[in-house]
Protein backbone atom coordinates (compact mmCIF):
# COMPACT_ATOMS: atom_id res chain seq x y z
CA UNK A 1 -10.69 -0.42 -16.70
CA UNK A 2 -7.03 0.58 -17.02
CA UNK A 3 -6.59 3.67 -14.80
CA UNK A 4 -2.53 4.73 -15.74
CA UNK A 5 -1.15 7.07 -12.97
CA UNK A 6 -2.19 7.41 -9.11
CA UNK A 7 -1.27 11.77 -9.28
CA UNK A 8 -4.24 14.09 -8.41
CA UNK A 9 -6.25 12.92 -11.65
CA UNK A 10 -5.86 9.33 -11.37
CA UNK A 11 -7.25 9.49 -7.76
CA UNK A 12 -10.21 11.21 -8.54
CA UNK A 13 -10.60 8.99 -11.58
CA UNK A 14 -9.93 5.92 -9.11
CA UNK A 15 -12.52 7.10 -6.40
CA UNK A 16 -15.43 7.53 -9.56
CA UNK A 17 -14.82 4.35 -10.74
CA UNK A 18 -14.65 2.60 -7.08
CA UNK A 19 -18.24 4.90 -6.36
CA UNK A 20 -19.66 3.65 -9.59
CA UNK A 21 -18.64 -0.18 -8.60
CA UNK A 22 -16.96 -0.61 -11.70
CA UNK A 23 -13.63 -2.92 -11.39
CA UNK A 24 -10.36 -1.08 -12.44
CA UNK A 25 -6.79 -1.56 -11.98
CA UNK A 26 -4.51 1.14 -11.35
CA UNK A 27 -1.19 1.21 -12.41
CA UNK A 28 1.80 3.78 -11.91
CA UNK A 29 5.72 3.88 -12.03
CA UNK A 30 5.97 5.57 -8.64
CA UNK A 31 6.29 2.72 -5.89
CA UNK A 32 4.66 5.04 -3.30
CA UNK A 33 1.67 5.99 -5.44
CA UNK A 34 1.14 2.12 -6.20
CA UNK A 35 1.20 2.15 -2.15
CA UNK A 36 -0.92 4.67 -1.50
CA UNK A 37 -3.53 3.12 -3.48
CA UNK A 38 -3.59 -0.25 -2.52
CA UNK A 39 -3.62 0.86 1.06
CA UNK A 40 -7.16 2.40 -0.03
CA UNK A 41 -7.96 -0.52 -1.07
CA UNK A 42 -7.65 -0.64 -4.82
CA UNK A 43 -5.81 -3.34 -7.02
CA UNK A 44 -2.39 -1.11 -8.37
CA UNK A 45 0.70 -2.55 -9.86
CA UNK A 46 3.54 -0.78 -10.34
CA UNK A 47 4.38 -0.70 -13.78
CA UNK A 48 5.64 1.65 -16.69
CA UNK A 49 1.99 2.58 -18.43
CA UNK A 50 3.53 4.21 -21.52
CA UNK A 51 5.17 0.45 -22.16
CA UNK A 52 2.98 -1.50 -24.64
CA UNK A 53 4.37 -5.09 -22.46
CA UNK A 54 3.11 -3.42 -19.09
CA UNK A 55 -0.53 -2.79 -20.26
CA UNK A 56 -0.47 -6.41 -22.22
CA UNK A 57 0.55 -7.85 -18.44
CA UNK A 58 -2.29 -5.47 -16.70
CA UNK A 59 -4.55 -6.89 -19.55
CA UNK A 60 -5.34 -4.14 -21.64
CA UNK A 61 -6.95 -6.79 -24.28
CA UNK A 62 -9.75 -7.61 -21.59
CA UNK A 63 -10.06 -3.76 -20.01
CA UNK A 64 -13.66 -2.20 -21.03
CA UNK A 65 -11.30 0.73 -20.99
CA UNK A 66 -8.37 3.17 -20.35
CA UNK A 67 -8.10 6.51 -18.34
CA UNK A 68 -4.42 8.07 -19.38
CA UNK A 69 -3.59 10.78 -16.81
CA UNK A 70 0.47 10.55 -17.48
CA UNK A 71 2.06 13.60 -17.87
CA UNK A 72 3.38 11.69 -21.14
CA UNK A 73 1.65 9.89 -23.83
């Protein structure tokens, strides 16, 4: 799984996915977010999610899924 943005949605969506053992890579624009996560131990990248190239590098084509929580599509 994809999850696109570390805000107050991502996070929880983050935390269910790391409770449920599922593998999931979060990715978000905002350096400190991408910070914040990894130092809670989760893979993040920081990358532009609403860029088609950024989820090709993240490996959208393998992800089981996506969880948008952008404040833009």
């Amino acid at each position: 799984y994809i999850v696109c943005g570390f805000g107050r949605v991502g996070r929880g969506a983050a935390e269910e996915l790391r409770r449920a053992g599922v593998p999931f890579l979060v990715m978000d624009s905002n350096p400190e977010r991408v910070e914040r996560a990894q130092r809670a131990g989760m893979l993040a990248i920081h990358a532009d999610a609403t860029r088609d190239e950024s989820l090709r590098e993240a490996g959208i084509e393998r992800a089981r899924g996506l969880v948008a929580t952008l404040a833009s599509d």
